[in-house]
Protein backbone atom coordinates (compact mmCIF):
# COMPACT_ATOMS: atom_id res chain seq x y z
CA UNK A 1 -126.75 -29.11 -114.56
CA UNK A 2 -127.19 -32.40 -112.48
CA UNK A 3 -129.97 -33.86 -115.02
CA UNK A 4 -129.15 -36.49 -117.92
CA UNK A 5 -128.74 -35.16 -121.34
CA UNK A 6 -129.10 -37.17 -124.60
CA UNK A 7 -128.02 -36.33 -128.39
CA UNK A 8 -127.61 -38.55 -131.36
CA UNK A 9 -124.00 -37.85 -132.57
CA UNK A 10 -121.18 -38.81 -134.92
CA UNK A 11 -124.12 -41.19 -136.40
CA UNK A 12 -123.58 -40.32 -139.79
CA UNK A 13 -120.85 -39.22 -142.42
CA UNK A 14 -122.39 -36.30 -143.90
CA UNK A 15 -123.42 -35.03 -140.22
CA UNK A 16 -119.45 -35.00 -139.22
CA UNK A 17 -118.78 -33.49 -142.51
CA UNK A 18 -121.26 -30.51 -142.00
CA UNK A 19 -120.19 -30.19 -138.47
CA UNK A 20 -116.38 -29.64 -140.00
CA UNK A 21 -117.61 -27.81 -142.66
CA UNK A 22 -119.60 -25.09 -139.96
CA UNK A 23 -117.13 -25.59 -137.00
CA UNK A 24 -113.20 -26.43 -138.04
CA UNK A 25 -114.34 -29.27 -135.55
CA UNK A 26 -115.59 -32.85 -135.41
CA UNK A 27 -118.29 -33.61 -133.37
CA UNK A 28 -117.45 -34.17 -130.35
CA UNK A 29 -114.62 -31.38 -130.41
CA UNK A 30 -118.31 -29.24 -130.90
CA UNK A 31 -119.75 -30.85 -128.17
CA UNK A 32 -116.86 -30.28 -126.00
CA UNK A 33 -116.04 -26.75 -127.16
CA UNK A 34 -119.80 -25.77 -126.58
CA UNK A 35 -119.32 -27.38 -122.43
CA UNK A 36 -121.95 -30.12 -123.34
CA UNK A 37 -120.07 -32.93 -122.69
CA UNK A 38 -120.27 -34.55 -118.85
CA UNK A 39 -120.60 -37.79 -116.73
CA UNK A 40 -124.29 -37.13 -117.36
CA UNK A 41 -124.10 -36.78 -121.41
CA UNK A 42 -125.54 -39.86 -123.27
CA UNK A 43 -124.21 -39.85 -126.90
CA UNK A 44 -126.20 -42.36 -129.31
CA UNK A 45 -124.36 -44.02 -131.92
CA UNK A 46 -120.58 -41.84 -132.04
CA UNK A 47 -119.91 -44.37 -134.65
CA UNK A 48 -117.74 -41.72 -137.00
CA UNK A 49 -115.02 -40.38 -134.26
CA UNK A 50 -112.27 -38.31 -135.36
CA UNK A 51 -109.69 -41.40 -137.14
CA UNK A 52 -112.54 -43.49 -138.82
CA UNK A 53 -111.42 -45.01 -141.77
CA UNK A 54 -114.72 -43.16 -143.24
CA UNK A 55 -113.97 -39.75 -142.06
CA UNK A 56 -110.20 -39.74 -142.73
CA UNK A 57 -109.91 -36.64 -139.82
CA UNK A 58 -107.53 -36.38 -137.68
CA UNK A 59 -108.21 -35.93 -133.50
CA UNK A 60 -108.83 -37.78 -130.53
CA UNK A 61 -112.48 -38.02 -129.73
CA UNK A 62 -112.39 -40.88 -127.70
CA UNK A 63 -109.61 -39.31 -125.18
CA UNK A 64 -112.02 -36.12 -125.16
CA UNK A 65 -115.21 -38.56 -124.23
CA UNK A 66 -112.96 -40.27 -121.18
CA UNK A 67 -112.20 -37.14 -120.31
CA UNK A 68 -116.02 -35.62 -119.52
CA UNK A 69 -117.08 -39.27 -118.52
CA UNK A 70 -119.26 -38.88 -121.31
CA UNK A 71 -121.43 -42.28 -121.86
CA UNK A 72 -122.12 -43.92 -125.37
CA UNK A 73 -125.26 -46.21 -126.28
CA UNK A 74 -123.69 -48.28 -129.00
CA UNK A 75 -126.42 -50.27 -131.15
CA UNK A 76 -124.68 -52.41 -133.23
CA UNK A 77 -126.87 -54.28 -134.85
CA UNK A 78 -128.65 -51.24 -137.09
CA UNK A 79 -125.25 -50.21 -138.47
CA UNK A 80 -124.47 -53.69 -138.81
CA UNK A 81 -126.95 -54.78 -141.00
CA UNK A 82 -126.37 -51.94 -143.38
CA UNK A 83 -122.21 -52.69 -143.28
CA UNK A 84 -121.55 -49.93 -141.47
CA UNK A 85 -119.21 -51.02 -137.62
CA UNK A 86 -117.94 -48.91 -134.99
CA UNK A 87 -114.17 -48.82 -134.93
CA UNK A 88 -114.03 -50.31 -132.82
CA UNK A 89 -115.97 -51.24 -129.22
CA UNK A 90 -112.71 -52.83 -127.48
CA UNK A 91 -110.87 -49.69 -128.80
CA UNK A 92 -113.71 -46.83 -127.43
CA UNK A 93 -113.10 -49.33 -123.79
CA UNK A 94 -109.43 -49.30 -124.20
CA UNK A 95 -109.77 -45.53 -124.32
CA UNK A 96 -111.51 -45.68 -121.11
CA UNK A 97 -114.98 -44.53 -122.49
CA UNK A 98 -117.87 -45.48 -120.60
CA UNK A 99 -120.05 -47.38 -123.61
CA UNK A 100 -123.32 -49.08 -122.85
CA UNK A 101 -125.72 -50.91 -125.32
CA UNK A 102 -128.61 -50.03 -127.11
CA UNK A 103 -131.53 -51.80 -129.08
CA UNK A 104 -132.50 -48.90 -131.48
CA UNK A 105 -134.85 -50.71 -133.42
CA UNK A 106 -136.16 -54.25 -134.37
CA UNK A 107 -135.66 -56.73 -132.61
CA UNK A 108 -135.72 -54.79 -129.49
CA UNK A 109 -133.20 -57.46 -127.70
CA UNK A 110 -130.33 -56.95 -125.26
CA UNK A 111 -129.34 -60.61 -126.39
CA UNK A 112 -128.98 -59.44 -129.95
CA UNK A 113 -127.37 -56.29 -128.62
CA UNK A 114 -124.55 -57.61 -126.83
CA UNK A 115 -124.01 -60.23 -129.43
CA UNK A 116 -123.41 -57.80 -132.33
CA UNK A 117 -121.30 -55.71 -130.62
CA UNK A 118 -119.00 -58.26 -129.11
CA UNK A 119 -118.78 -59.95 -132.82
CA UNK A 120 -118.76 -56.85 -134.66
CA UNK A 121 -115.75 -55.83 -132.20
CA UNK A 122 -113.98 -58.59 -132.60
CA UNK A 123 -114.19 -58.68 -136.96
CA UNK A 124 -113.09 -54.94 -136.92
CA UNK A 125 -110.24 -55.56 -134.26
CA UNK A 126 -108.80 -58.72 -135.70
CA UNK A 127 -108.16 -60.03 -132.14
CA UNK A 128 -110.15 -62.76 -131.02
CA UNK A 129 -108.90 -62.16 -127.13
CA UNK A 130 -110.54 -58.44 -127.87
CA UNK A 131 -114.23 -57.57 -127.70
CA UNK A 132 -115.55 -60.08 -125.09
CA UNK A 133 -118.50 -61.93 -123.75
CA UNK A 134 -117.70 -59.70 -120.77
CA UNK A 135 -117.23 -56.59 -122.59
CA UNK A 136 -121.00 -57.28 -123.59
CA UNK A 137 -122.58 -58.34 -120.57
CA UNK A 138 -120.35 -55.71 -118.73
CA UNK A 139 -121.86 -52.72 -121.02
CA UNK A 140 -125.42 -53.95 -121.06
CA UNK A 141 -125.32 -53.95 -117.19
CA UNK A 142 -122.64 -52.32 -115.00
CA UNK A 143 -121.87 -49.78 -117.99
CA UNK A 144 -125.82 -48.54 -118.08
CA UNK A 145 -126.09 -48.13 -114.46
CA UNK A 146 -122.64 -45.79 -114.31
CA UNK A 147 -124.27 -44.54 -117.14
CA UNK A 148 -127.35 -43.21 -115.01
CA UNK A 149 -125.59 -42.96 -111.81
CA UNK A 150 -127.01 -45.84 -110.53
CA UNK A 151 -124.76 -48.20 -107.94
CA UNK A 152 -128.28 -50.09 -106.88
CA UNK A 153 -128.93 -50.94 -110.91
CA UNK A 154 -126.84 -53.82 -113.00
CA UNK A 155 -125.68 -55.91 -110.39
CA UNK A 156 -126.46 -58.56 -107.84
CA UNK A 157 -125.24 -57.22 -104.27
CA UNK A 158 -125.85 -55.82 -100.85
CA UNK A 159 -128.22 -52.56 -101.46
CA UNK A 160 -128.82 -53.22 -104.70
CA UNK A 161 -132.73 -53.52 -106.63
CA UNK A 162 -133.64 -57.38 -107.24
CA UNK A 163 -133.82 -57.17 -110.79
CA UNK A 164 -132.91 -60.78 -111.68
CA UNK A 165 -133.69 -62.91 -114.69
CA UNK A 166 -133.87 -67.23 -114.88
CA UNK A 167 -132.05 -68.84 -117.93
CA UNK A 168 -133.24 -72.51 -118.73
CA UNK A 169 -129.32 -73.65 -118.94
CA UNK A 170 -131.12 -77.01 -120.38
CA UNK A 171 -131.86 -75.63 -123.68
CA UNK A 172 -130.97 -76.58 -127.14
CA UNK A 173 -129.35 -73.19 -127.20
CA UNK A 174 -127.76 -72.73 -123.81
CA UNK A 175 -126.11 -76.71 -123.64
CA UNK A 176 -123.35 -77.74 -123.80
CA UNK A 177 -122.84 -75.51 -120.82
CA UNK A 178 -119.43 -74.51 -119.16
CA UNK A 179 -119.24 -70.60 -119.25
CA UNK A 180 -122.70 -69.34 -118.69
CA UNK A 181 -121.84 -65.74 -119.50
CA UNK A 182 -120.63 -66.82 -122.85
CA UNK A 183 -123.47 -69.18 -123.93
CA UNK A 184 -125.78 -66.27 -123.05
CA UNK A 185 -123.76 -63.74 -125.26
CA UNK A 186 -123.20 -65.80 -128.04
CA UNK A 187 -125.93 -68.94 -127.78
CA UNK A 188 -129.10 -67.70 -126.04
CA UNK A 189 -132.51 -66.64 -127.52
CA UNK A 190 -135.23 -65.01 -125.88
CA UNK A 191 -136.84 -67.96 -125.10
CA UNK A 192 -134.20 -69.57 -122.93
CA UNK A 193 -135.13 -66.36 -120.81
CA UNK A 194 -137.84 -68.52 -118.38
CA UNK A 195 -138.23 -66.03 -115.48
CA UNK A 196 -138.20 -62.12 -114.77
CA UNK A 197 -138.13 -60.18 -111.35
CA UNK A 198 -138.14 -56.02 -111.42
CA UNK A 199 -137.73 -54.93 -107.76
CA UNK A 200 -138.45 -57.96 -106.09
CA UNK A 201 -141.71 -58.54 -108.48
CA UNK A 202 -142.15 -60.98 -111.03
CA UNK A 203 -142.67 -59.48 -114.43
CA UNK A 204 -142.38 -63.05 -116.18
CA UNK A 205 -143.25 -67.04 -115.17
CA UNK A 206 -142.30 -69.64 -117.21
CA UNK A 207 -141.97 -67.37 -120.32
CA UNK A 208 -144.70 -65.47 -120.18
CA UNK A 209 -145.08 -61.80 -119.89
CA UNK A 210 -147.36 -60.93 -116.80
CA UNK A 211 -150.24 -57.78 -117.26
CA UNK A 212 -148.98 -57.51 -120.79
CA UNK A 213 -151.25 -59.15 -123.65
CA UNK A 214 -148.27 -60.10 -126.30
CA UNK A 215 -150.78 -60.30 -128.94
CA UNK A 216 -152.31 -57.05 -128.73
CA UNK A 217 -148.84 -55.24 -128.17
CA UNK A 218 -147.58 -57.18 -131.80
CA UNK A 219 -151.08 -56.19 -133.53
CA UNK A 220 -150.51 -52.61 -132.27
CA UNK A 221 -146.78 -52.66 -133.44
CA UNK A 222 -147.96 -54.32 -136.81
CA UNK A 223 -150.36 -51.13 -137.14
CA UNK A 224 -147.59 -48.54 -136.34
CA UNK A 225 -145.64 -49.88 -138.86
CA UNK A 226 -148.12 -49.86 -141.63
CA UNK A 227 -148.73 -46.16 -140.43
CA UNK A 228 -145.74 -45.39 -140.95
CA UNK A 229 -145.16 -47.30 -144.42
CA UNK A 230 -148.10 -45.50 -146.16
CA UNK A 231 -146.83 -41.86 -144.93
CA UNK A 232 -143.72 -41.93 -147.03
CA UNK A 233 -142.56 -38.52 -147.91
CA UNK A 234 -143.28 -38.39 -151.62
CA UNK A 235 -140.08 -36.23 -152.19
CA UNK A 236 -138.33 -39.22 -151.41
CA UNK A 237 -139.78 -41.54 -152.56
CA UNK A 238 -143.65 -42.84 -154.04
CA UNK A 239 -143.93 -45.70 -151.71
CA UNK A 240 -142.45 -47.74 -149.09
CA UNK A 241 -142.12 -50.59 -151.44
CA UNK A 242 -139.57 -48.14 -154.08
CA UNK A 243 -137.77 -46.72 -150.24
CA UNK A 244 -136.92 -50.30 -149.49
CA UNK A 245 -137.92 -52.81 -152.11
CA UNK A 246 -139.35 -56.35 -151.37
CA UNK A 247 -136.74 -58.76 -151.04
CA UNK A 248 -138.40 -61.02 -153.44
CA UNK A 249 -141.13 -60.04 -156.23
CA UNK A 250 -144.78 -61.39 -155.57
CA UNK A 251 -145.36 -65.38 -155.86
CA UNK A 252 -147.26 -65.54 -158.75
């Protein structure tokens, strides 16, 4: 079936464990035993492969992911901030598995992306040579186009679409300046990002979104998430405030 196929796995312990429990078989052994796996299989997350310290179960995922050129979208960041780390992004490359980035949730930021998962690779690899500036730009670009079969996506060549974006290399962030790659990776924030073009059109000037009001996008997002806060289900919990409690009590 030549059409992309996406599935959340391996993106929690007790998901691998019920998986073994039903199956005799992690995850992805599933996945592969079921014929689901293929170059055009997008896993989110695989975070808890067969030989994660938090699994403690033997197998070779990652061999069986190179294998079907099955892609993963890694989003470090949400694990991340909770302590949780894939083990690790220069190993699931060294394995030859095809892993691009992911945003996931607030902030949604390829910067941010690439950043955590470089660093995060890096701490849980204890090589500093490991885990890249490359790596990250590599994944966020040239990664996601193999990803969705797309030679004219993630570079700048011959053939290719004109997506191209400006850095201000004069910033606070982006100076001192040698290795733009890197100060990108590991320096830049959204607002060194000065100029967007999508297919030869400009999508951003001098900072500024174009046919997009900001302001009424945040206010809308704002909304959602208040939505969302006031429909907690009550068998988990009696209010957003007991799911995830302020971080500080009310000044007073």
């Amino acid at each position: 079936m030549q059409v992309p196929l996406a599935l959340h796995t391996s993106q929690a312990v007790f998901e691998f464990q019920e998986i073994v429990r039903r199956h005799g078989l992690t995850p992805v052994e599933w996945l592969e035993s079921i014929d689901f796996l293929s170059d055009r299989c997008i896993l989110g997350h695989v975070m808890y492969p067969a030989g994660h310290s938090w699994v403690n179960f033997a197998g070779d995922d990652l061999a069986i992911l190179a294998k079907h050129k099955a892609s993963v979208a890694h989003a470090a960041w949400v694990f991340a901030r909770r302590g949780v780390a894939m083990e690790s992004f220069p190993a699931y490359l060294g394995a030859g598995v095809n892993v691009c980035l992911a945003t996931d949730t607030s902030p949604q930021s390829m910067i941010e992306a690439m950043r955590w998962s470089t660093v995060v690779g890096k701490i849980m690899i204890r090589q500093t040579e490991l885990s890249t500036a490359a790596d990250a730009f590599n994944a966020a670009t040239l990664n996601a186009a193999k990803m969705l079969h797309r030679d004219d996506l993630g570079r700048i060549s011959t053939g290719a679409m004109a997506d191209l974006l400006f850095w201000d290399a004069s910033s606070m962030f982006m100076v001192p300046l040698r290795d733009p790659i890197k100060n990108i990776v590991f320096n830049a924030t959204s607002q060194d990002l000065r100029e967007v073009m999508v297919d030869g059109a400009w999508v951003m000037r001098e900072g500024q979104v174009l046919n997009v009001d900001e302001r009424a996008v945040s206010e809308a997002l704002q909304k959602a998430g208040e939505r969302v806060w006031s429909s907690v289900n009550p068998e988990v919990a009696e209010s957003a405030d007991e799911l995830s409690p302020q971080t500080f009590p009310d000044f007073e």
